[in-house]
C-alpha atoms as a PDB file:
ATOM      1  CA  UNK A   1       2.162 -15.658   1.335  1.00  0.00           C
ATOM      2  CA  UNK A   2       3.434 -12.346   3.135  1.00  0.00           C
ATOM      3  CA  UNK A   3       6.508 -14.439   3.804  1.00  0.00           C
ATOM      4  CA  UNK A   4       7.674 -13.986  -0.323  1.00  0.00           C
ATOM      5  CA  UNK A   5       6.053 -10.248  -0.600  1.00  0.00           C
ATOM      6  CA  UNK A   6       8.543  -9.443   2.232  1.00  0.00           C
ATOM      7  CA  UNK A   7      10.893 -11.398   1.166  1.00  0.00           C
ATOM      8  CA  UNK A   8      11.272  -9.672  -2.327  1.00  0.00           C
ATOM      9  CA  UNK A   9      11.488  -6.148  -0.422  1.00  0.00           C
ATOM     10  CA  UNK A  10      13.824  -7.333   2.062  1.00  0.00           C
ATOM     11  CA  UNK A  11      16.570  -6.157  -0.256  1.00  0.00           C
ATOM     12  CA  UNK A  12      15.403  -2.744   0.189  1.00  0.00           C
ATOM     13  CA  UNK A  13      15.278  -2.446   3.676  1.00  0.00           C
ATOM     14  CA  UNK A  14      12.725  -0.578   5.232  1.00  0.00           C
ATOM     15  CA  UNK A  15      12.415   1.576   2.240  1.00  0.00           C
ATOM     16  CA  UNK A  16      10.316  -1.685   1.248  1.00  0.00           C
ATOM     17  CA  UNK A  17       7.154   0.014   3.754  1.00  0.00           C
ATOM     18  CA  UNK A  18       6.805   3.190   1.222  1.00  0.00           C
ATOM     19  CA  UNK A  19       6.803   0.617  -1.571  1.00  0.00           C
ATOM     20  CA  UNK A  20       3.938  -1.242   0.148  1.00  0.00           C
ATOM     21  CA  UNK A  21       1.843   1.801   1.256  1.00  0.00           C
ATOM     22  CA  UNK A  22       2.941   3.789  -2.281  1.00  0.00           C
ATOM     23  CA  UNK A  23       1.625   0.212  -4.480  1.00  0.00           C
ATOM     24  CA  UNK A  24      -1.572   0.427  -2.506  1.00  0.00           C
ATOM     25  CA  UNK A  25      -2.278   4.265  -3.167  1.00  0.00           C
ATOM     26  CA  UNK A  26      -1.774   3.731  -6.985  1.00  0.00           C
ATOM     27  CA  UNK A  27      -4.140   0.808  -6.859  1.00  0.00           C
ATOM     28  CA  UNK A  28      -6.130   3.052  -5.146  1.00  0.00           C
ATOM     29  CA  UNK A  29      -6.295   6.101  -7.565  1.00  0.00           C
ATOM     30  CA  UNK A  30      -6.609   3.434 -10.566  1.00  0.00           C
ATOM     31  CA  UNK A  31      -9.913   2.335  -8.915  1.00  0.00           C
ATOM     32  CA  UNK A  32     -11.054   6.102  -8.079  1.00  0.00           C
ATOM     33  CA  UNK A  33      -9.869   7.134 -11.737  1.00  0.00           C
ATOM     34  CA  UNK A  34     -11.899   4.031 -13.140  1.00  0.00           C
ATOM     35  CA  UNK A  35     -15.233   4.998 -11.214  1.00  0.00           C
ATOM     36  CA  UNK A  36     -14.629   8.407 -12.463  1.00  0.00           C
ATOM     37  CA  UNK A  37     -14.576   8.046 -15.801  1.00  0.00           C
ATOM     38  CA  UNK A  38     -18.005   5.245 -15.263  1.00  0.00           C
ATOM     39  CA  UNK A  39     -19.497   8.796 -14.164  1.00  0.00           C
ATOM     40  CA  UNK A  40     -19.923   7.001 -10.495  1.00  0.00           C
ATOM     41  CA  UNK A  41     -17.920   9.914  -8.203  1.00  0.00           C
ATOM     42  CA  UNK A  42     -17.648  12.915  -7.294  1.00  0.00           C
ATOM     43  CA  UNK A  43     -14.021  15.020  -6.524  1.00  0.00           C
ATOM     44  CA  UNK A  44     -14.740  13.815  -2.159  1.00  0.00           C
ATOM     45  CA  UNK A  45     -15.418  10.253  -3.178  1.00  0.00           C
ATOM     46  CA  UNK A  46     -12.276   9.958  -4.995  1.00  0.00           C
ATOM     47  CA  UNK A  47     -10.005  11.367  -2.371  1.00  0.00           C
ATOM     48  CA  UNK A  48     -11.770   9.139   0.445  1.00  0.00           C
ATOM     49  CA  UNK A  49     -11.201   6.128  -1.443  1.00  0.00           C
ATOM     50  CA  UNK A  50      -7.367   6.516  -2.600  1.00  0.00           C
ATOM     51  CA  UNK A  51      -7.074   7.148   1.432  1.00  0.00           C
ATOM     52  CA  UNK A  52      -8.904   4.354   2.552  1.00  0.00           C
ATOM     53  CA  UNK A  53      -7.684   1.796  -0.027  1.00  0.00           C
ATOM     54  CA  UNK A  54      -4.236   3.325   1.047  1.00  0.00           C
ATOM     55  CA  UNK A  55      -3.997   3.981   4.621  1.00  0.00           C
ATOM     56  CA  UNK A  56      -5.883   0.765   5.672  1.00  0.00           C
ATOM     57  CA  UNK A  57      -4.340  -2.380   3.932  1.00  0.00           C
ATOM     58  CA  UNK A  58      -0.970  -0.239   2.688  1.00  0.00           C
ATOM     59  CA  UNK A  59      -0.213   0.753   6.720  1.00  0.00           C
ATOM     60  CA  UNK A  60      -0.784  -2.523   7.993  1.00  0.00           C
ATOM     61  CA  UNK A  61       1.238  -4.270   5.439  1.00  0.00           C
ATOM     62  CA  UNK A  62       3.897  -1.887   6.461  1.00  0.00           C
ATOM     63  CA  UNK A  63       4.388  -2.207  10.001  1.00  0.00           C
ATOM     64  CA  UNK A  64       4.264  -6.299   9.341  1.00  0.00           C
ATOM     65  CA  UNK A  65       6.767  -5.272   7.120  1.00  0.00           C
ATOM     66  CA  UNK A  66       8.674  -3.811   9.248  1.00  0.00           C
ATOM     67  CA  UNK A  67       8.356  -6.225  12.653  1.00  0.00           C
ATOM     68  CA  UNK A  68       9.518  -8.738   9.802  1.00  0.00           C
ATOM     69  CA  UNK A  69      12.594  -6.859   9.070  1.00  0.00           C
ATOM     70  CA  UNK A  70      13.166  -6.368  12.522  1.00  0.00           C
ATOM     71  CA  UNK A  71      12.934 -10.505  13.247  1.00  0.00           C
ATOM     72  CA  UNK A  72      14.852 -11.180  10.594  1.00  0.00           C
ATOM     73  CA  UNK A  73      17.331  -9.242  11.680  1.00  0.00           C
ATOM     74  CA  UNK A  74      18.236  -6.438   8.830  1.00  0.00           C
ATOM     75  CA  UNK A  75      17.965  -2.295   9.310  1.00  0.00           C
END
């Protein structure tokens, strides 16, 4: 399953890790925006979870990403 993810960003070389990590912070502020408006956060909640849902699965895929591009053999 990562295989086809990567291999749709391969054309854009490693500018394909922003994509990754950029895709999972608007997924993250969609969820924070959506609990906002529910009247379930406050301002601190928001932030943490646009990080979290960001920084955890975004960063990962990006460095697989990356060790991909650099099996594969492209810059």
């Amino acid at each position: 399953m990562l295989d086809s993810i990567f291999w749709r960003l391969e054309k854009y070389g490693s500018l394909g890790a922003w994509i990754l990590i950029l895709s999972f912070a608007v997924l993250g502020s969609l969820l924070a925006a959506a609990l906002k408006i529910l009247g379930y956060l406050h301002p601190f909640t928001i932030i943490s979870i646009v990080v979290i849902v960001a920084a955890i699965p975004g960063v990962i895929l990006a460095v697989l990403y990356l060790d991909y591009l650099k099996e594969t053999g492209h810059k």
